[in-house]
C-alpha atoms as a PDB file:
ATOM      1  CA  UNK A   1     244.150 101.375 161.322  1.00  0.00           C
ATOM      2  CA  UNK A   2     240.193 101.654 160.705  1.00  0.00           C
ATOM      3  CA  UNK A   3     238.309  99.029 160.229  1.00  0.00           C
ATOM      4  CA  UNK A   4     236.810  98.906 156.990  1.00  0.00           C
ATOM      5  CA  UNK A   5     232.940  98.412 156.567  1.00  0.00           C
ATOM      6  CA  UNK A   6     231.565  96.073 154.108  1.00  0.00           C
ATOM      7  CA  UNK A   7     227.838  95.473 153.240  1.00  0.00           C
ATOM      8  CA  UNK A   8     227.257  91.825 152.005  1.00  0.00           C
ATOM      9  CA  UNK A   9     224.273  91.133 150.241  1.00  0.00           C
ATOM     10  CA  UNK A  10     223.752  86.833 150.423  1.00  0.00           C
ATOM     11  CA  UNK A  11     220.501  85.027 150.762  1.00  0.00           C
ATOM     12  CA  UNK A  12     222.357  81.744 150.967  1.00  0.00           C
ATOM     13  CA  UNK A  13     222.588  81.597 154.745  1.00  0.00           C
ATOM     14  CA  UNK A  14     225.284  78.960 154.387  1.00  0.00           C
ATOM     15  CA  UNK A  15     227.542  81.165 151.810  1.00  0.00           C
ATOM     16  CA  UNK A  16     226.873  84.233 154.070  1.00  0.00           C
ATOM     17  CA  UNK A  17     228.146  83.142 157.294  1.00  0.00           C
ATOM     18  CA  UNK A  18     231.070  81.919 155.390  1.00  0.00           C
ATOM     19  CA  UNK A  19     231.755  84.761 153.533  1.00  0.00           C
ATOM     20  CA  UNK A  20     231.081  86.601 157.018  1.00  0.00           C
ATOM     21  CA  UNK A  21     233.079  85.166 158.315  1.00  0.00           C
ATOM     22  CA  UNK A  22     236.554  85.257 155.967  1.00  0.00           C
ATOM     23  CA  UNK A  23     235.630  88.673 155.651  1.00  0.00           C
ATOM     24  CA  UNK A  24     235.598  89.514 159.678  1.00  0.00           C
ATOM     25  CA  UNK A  25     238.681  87.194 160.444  1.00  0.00           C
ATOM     26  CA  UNK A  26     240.310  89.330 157.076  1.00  0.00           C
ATOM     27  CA  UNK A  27     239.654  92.531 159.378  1.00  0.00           C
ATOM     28  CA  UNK A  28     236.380  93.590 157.774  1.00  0.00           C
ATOM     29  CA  UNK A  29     233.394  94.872 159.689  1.00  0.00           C
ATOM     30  CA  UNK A  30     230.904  92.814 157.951  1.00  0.00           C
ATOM     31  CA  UNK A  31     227.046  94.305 158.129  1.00  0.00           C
ATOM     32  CA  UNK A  32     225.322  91.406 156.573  1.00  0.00           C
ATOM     33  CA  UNK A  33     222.029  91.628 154.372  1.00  0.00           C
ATOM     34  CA  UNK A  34     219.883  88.577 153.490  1.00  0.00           C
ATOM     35  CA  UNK A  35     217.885  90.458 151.061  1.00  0.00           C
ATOM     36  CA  UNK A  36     217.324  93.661 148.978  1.00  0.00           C
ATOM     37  CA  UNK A  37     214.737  95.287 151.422  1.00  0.00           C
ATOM     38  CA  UNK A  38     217.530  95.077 154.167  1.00  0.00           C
ATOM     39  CA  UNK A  39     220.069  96.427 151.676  1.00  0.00           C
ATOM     40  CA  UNK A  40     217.691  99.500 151.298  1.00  0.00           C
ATOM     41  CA  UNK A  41     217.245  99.881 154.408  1.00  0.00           C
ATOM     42  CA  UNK A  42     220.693 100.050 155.798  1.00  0.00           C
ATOM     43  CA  UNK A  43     221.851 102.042 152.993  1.00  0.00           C
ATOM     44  CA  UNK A  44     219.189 104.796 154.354  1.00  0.00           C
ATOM     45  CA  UNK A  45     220.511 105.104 157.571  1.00  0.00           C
ATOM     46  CA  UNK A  46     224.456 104.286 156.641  1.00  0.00           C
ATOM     47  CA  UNK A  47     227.051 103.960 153.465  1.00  0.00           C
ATOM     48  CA  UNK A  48     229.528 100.977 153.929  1.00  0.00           C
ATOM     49  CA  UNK A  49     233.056 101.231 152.530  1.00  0.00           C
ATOM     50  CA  UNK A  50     232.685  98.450 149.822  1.00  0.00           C
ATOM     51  CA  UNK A  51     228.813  96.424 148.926  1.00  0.00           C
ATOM     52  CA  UNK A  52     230.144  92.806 148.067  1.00  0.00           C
ATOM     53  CA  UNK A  53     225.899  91.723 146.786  1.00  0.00           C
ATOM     54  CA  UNK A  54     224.637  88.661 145.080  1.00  0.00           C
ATOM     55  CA  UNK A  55     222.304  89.288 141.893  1.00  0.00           C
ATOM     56  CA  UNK A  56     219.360  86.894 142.318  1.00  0.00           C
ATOM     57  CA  UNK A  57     217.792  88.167 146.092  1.00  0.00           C
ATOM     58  CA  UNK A  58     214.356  88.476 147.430  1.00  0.00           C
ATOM     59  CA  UNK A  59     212.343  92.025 147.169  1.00  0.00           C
ATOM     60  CA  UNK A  60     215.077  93.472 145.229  1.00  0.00           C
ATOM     61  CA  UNK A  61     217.547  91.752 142.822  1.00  0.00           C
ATOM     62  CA  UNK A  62     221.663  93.205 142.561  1.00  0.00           C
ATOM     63  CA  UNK A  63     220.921  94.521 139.210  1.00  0.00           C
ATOM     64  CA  UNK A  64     218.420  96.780 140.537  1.00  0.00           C
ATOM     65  CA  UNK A  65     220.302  97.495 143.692  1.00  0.00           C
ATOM     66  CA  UNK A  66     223.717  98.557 141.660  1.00  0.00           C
ATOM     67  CA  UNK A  67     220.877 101.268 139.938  1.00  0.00           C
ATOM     68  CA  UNK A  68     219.417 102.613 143.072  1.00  0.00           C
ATOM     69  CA  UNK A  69     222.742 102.931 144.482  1.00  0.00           C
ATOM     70  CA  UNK A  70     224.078 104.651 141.320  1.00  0.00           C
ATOM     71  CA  UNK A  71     221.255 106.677 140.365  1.00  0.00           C
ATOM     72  CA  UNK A  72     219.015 107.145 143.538  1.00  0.00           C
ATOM     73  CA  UNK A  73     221.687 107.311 146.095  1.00  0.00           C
ATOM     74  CA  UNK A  74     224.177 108.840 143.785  1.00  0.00           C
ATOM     75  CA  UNK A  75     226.856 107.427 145.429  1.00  0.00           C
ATOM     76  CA  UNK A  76     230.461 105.834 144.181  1.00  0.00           C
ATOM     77  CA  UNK A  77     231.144 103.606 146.565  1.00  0.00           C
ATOM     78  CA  UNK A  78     232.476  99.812 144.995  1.00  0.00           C
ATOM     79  CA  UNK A  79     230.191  97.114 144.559  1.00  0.00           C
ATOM     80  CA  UNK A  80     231.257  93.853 143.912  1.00  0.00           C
ATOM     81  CA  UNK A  81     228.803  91.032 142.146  1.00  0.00           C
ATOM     82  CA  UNK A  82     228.792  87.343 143.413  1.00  0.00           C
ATOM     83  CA  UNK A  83     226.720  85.062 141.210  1.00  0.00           C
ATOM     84  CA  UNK A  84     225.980  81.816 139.860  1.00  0.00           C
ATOM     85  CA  UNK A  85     224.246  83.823 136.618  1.00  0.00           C
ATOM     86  CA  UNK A  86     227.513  84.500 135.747  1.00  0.00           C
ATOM     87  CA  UNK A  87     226.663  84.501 131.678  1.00  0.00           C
ATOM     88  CA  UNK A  88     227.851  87.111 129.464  1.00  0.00           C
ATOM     89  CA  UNK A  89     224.705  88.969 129.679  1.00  0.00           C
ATOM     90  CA  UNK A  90     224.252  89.245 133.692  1.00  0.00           C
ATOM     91  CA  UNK A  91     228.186  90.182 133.469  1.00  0.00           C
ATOM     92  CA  UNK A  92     227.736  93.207 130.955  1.00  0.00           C
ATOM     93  CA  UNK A  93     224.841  94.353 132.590  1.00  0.00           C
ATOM     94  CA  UNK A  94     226.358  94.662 135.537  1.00  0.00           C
ATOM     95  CA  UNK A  95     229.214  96.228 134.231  1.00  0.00           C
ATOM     96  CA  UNK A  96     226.928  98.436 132.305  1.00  0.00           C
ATOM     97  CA  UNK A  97     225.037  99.558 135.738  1.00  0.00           C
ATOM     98  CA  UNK A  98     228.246 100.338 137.309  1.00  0.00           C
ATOM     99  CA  UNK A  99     229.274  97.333 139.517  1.00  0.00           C
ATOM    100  CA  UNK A 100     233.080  97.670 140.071  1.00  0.00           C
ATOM    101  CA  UNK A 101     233.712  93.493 139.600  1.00  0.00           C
ATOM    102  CA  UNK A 102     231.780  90.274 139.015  1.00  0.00           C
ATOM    103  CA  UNK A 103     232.650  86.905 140.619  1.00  0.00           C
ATOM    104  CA  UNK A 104     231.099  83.999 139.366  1.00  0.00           C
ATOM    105  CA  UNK A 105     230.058  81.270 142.399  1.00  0.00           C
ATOM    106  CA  UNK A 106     231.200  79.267 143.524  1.00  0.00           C
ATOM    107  CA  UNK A 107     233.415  81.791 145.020  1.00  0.00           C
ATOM    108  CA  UNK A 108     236.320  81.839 146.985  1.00  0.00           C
ATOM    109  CA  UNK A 109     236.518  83.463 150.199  1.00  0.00           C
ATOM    110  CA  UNK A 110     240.378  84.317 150.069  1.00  0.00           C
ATOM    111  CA  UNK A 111     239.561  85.553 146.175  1.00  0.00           C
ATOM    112  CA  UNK A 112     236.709  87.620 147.209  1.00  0.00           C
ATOM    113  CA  UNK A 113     239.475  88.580 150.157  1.00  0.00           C
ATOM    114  CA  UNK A 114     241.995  89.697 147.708  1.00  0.00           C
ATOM    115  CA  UNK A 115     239.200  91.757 145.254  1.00  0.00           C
ATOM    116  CA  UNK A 116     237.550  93.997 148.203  1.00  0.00           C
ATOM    117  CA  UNK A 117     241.026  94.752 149.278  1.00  0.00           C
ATOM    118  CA  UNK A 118     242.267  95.754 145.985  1.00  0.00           C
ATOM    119  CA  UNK A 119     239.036  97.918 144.829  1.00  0.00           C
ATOM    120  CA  UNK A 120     239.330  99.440 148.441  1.00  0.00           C
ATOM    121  CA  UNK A 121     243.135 100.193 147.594  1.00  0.00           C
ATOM    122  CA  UNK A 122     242.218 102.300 144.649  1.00  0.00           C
ATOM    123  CA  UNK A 123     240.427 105.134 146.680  1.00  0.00           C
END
């Protein structure tokens, strides 16, 4: 079976490599991103399978990264939302942007685990 690839979007360096690691040891190939610059950047050369990106991130923010990736890129691939702004109004907006989910932090790895899996599962 192929590997999946999933972009992850953390400037927390601490959540990251935690997240990087569930993910990898979950059978991801994880291509991680410490900011929105980097998230660019990659996504000019590459498309992951699944973006798992946090909202509040240097250079660019999620919010603005869900729009390029919707509107410049044109592109439908699933982008999960990790945040501690997890009010009603970062939520919607999301939503309204065209993120796929929204997990407020603290998050759980295996949860996280279980959400890339099933938005990957309905391609």
């Amino acid at each position: 079976m192929e590997r999946k690839t999933l972009l992850l979007a953390e400037d927390d360096e601490l959540l990251a490599s935690l997240l990087d690691y569930r993910l990898q040891k979950g059978g991801y190939v994880v291509k991680l991103c410490k900011d929105g610059k980097e998230v660019k950047d990659y996504l000019s050369q590459e498309l992951p399978d699944i973006i798992v990106s946090d909202i509040m991130m240097p250079y660019f923010s999620g919010m603005e990264l869900i729009d390029f990736i919707r509107n410049k890129i044109m592109s439908t691939i699933p982008i999960i939302i990790i945040s501690s702004a997890g009010n009603e109004e970062n939520v919607l907006n999301a939503f309204e942007l065209g993120a796929n989910d929204f997990i407020s932090k603290p998050v759980s790895p295996s949860e996280l685990l279980v959400r890339v899996s099933r938005e990957l599962n309905k391609r």
